[in-house]
N, C-alpha and C. Protein backbone atom coordinates (compact mmCIF):
# COMPACT_ATOMS: atom_id res chain seq x y z
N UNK A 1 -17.88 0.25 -6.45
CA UNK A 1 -16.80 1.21 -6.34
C UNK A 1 -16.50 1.48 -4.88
N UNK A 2 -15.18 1.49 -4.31
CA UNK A 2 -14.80 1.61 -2.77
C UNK A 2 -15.03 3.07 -2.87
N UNK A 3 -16.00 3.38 -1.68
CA UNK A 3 -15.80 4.90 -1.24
C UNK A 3 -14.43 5.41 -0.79
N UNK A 4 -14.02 6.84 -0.42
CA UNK A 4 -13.46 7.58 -0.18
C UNK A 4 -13.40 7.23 1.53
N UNK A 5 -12.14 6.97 1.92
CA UNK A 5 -12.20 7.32 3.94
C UNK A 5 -12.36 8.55 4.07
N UNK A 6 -13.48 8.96 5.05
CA UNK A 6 -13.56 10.35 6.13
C UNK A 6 -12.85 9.99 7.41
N UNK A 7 -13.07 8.39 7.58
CA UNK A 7 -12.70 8.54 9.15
C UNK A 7 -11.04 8.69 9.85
N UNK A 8 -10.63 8.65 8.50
CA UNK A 8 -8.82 8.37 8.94
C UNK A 8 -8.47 9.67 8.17
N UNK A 9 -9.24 9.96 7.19
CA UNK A 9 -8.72 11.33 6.50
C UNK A 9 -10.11 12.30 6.47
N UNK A 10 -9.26 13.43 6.54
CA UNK A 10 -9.94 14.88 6.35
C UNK A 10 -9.39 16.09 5.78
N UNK A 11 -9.54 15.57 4.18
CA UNK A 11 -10.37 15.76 3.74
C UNK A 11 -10.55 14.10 3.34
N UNK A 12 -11.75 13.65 2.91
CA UNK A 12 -11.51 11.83 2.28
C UNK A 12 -10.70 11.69 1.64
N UNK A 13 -10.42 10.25 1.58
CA UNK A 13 -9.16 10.45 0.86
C UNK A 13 -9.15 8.62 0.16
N UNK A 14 -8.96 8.51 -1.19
CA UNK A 14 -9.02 6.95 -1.74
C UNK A 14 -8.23 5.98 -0.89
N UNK A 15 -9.12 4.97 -0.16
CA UNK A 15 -8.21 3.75 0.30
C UNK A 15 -8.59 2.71 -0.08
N UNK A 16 -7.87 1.65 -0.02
CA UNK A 16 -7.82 0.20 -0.67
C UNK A 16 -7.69 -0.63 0.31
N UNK A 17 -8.58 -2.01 0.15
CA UNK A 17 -8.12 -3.07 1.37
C UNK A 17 -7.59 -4.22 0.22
N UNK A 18 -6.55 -4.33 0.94
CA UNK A 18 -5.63 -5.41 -0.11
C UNK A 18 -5.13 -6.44 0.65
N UNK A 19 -5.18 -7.59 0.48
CA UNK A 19 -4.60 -9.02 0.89
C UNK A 19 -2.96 -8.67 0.65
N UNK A 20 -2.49 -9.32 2.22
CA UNK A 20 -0.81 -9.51 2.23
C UNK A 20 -0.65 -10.55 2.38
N UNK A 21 0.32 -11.42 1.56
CA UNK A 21 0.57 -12.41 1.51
C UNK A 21 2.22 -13.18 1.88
N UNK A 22 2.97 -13.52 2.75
CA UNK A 22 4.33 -13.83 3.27
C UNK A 22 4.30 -14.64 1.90
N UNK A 23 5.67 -14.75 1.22
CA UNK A 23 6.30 -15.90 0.11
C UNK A 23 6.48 -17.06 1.28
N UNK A 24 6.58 -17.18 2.42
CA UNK A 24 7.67 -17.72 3.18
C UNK A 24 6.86 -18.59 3.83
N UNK A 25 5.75 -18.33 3.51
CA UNK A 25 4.39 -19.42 4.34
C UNK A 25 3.18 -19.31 3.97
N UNK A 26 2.11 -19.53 4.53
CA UNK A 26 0.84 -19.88 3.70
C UNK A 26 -0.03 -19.20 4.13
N UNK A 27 0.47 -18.10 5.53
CA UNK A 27 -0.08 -16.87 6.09
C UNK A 27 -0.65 -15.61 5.39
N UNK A 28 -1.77 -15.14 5.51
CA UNK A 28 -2.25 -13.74 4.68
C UNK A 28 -3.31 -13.25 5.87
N UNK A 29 -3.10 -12.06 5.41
CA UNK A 29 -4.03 -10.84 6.14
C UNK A 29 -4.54 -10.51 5.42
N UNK A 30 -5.94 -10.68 4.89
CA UNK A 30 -6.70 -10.12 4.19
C UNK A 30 -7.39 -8.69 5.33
N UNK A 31 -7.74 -7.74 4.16
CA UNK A 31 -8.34 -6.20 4.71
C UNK A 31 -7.29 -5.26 5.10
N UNK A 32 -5.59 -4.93 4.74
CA UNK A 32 -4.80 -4.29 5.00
C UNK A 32 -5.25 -3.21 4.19
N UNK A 33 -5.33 -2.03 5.06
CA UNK A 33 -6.14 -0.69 4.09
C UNK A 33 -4.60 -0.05 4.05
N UNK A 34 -4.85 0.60 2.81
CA UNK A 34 -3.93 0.80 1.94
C UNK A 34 -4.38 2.03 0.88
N UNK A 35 -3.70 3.07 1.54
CA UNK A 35 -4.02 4.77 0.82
C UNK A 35 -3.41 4.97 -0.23
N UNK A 36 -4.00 5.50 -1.52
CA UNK A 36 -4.02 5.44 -2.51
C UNK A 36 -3.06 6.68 -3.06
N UNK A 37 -1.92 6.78 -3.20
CA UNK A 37 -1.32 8.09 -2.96
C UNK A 37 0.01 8.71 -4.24
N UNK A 38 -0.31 8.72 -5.36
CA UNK A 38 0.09 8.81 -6.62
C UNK A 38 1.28 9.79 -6.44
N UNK A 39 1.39 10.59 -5.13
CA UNK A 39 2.29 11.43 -4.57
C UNK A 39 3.58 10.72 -3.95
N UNK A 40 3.57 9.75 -3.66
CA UNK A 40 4.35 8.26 -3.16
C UNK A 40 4.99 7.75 -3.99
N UNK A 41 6.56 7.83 -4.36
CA UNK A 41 7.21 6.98 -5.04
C UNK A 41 7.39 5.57 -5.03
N UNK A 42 6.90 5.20 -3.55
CA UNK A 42 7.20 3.53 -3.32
C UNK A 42 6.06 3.19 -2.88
N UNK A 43 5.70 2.03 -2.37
CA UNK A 43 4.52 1.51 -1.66
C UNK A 43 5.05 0.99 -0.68
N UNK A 44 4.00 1.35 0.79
CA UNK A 44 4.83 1.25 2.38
C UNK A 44 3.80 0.53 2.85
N UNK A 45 4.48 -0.65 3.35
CA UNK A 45 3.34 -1.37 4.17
C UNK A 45 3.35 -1.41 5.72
N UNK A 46 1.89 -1.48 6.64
CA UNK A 46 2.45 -1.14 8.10
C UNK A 46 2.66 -1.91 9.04
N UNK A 47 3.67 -1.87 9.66
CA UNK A 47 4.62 -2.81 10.18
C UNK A 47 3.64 -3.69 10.87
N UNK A 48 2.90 -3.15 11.34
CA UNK A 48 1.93 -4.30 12.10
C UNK A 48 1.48 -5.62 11.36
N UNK A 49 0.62 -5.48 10.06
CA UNK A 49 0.64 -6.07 9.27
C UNK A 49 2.02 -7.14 9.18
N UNK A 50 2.80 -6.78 8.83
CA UNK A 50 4.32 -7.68 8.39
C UNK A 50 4.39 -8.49 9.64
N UNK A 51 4.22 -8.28 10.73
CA UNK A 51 4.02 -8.88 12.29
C UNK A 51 3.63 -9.73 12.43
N UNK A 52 2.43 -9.25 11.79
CA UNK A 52 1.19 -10.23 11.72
C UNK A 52 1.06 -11.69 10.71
N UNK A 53 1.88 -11.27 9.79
CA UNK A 53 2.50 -12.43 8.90
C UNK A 53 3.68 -13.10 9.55
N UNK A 54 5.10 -12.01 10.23
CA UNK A 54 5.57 -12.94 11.03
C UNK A 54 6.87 -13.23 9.53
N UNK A 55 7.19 -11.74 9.15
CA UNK A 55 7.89 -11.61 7.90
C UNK A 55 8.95 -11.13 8.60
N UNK A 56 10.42 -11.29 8.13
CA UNK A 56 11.57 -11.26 8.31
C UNK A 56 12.34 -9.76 7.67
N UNK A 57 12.69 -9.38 8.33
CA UNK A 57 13.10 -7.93 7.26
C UNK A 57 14.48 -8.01 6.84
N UNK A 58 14.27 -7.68 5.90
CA UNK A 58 15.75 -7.47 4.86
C UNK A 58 16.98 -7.48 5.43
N UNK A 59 17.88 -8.14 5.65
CA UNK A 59 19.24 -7.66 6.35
C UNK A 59 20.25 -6.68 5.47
N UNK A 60 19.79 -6.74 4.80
CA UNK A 60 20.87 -5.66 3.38
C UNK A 60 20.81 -4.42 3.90
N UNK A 61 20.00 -3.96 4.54
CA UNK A 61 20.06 -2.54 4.70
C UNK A 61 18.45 -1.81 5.45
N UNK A 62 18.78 -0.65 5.55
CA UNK A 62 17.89 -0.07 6.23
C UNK A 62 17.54 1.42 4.78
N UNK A 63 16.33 2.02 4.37
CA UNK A 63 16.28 2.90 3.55
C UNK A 63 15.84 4.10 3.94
N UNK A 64 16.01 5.21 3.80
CA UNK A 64 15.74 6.88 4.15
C UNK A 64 14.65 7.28 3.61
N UNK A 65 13.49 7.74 4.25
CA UNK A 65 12.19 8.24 3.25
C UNK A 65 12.60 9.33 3.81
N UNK A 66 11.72 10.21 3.01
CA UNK A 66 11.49 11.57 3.02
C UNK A 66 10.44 11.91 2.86
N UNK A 67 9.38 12.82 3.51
CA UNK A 67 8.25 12.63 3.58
C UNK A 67 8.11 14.67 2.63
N UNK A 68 6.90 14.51 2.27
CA UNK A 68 6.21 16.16 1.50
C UNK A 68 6.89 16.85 2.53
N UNK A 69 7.03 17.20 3.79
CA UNK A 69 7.58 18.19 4.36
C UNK A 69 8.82 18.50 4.60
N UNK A 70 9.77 17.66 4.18
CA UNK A 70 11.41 17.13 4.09
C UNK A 70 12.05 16.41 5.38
N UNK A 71 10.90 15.74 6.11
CA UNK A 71 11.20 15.19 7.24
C UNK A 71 11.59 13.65 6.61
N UNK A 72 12.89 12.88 7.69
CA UNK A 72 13.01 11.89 7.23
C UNK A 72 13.47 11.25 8.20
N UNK A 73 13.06 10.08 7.65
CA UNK A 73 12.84 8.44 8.29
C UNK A 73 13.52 7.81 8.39
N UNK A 74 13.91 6.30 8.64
CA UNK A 74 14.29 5.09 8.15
C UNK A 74 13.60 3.61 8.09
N UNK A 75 13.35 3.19 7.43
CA UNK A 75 12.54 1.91 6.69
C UNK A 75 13.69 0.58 6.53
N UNK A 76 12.90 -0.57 7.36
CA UNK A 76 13.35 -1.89 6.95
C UNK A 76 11.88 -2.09 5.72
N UNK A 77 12.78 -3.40 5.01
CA UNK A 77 12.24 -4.16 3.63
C UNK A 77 11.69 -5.40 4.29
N UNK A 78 10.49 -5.85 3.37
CA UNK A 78 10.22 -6.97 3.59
C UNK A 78 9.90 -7.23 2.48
N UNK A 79 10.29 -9.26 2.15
CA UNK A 79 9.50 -9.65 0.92
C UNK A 79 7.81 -9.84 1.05
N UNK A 80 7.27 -9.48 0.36
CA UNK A 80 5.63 -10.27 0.46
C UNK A 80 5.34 -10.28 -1.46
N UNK A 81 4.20 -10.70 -0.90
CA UNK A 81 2.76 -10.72 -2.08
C UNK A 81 1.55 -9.54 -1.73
N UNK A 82 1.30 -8.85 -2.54
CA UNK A 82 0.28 -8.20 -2.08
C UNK A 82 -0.87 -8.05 -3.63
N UNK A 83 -2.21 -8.15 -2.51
CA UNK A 83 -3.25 -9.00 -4.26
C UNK A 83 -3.79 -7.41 -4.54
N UNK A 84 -4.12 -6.95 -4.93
CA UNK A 84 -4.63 -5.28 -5.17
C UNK A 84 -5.33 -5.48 -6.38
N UNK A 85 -6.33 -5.32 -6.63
CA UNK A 85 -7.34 -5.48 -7.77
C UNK A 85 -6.93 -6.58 -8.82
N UNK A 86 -7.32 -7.76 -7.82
CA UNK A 86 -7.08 -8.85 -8.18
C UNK A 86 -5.79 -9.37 -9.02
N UNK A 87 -5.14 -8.65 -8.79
CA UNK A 87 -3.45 -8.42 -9.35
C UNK A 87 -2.58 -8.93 -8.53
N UNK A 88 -1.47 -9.72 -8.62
CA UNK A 88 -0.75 -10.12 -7.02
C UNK A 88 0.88 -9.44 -7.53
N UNK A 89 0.94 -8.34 -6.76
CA UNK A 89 2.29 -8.10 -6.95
C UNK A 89 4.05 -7.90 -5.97
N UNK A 90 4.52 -8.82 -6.47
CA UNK A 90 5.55 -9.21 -5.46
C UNK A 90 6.93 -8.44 -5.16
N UNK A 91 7.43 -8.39 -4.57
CA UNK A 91 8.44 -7.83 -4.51
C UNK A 91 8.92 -7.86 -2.75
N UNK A 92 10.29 -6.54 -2.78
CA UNK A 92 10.41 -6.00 -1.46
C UNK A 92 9.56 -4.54 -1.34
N UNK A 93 9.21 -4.59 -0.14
CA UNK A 93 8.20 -3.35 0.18
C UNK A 93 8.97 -2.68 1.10
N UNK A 94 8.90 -1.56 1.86
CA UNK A 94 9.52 -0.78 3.25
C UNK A 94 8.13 -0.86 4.16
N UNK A 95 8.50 -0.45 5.67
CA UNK A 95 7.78 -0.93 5.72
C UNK A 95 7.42 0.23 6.92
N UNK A 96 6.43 1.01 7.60
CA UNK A 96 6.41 2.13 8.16
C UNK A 96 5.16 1.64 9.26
N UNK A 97 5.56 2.91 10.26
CA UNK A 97 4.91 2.30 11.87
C UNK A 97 3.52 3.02 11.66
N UNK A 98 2.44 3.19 11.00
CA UNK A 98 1.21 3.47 11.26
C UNK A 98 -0.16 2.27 10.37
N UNK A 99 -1.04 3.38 11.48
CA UNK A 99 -2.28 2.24 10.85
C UNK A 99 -2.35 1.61 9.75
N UNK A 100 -2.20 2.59 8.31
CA UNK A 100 -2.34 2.22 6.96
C UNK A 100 -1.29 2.46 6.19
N UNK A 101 -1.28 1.98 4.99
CA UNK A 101 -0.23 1.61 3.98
C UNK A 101 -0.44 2.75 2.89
N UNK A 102 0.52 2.85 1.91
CA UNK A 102 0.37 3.48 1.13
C UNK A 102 0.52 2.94 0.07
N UNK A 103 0.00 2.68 -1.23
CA UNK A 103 0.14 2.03 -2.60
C UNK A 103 0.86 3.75 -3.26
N UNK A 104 2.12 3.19 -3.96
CA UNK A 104 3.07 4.61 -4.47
C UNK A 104 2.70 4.23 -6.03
N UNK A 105 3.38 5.07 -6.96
CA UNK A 105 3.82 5.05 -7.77
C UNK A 105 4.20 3.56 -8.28
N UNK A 106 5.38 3.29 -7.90
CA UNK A 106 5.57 1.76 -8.10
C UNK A 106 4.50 0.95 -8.42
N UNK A 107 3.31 0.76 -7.79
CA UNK A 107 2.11 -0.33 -8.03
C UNK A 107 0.99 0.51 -9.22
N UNK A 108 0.82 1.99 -8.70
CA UNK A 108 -0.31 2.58 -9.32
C UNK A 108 -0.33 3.19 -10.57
N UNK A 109 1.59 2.81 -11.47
CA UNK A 109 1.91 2.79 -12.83
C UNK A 109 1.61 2.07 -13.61
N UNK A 110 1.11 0.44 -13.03
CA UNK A 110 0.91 -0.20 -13.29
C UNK A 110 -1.04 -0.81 -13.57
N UNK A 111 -1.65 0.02 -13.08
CA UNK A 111 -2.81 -0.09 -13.13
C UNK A 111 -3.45 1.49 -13.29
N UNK A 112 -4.30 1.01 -13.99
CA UNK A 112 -5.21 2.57 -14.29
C UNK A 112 -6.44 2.62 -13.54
N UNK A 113 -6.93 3.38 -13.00
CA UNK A 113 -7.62 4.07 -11.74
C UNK A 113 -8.65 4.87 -11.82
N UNK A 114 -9.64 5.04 -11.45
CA UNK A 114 -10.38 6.64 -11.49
C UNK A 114 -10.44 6.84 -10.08
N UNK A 115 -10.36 8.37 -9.66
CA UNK A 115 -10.80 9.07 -8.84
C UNK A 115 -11.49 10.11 -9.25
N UNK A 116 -12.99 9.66 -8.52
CA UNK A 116 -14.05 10.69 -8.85
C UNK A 116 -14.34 10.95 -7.15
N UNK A 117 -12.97 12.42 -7.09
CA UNK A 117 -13.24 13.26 -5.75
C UNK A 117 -15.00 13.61 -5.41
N UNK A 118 -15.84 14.34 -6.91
CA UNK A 118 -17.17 14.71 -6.42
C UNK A 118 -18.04 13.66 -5.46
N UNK A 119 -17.57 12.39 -5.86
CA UNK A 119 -18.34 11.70 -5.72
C UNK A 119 -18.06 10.62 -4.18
N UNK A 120 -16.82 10.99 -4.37
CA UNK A 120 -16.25 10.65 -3.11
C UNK A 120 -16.09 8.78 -3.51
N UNK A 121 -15.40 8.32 -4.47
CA UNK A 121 -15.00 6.87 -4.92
C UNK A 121 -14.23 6.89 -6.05
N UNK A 122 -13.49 5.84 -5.75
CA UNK A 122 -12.60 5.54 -6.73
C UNK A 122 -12.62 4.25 -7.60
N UNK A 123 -12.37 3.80 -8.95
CA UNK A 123 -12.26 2.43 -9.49
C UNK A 123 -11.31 2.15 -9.98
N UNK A 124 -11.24 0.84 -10.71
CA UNK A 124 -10.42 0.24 -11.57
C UNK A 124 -10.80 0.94 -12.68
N UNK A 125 -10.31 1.17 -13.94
CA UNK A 125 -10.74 1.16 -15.17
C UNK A 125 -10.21 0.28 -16.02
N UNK A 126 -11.58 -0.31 -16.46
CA UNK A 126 -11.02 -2.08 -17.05
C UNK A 126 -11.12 -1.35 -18.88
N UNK A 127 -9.66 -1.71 -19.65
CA UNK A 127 -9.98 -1.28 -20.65
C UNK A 127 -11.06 -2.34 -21.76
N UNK A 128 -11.58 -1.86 -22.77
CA UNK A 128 -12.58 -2.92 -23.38
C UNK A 128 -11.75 -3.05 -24.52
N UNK A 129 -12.16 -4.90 -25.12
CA UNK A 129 -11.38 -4.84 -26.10
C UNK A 129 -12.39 -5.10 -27.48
């Protein structure tokens, strides 16, 4: 079970290291940590990362976040792959200027989760058949 970060968050807080993968070449960054944040409508990946693949951003447009405090942004898209509990899910992502990523809503509807705050870790929950 991945522990809880203290060192980037305070109070801990669930993060994920997830493989990024470019469609566009044969390039991946494995270990992109990636905060677990069910409060997040989208999933934001950090620009460094996308760099680092050497990914092309969206020309269609530029998108407006809005962050819990009503402060707001603007976000370019990129296509990737991203593998997250052994799952590879593709799409366009936005893509934001800090250390770590955020997995939103979008990805974490799709998979079921535990967070056990006491314990300070989080899992998959694999259903049995």
């Amino acid at each position: 079970m991945p522990k809880y970060d203290a060192n980037l968050f305070d109070p801990p807080a669930p993060l994920a290291q997830v493989v990024l993968r470019s469609p566009e070449n044969t390039g991946d960054l494995s270990s992109a940590s990636m905060l677990l944040d069910s409060g997040a409508d989208v999933t934001l990946i950090p620009s460094a990362s996308a760099n680092q693949l050497d990914l092309t951003t969206d020309p269609n447009g530029v998108y407006e976040l809005m962050g819990f405090d009503g402060s707001r942004t603007f976000a370019s898209a990129v296509h990737l792959e991203m593998i997250f509990l052994n799952k590879i899910f593709r799409g366009r992502f936005l893509l934001i200027d800090q250390e770590w990523g955020v997995i939103g809503r979008d990805i974490l509807n799709l998979v079921s989760l535990s967070l056990d705050g006491p314990n300070l870790v989080w899992s998959e929950q694999v259903a049995s058949r």
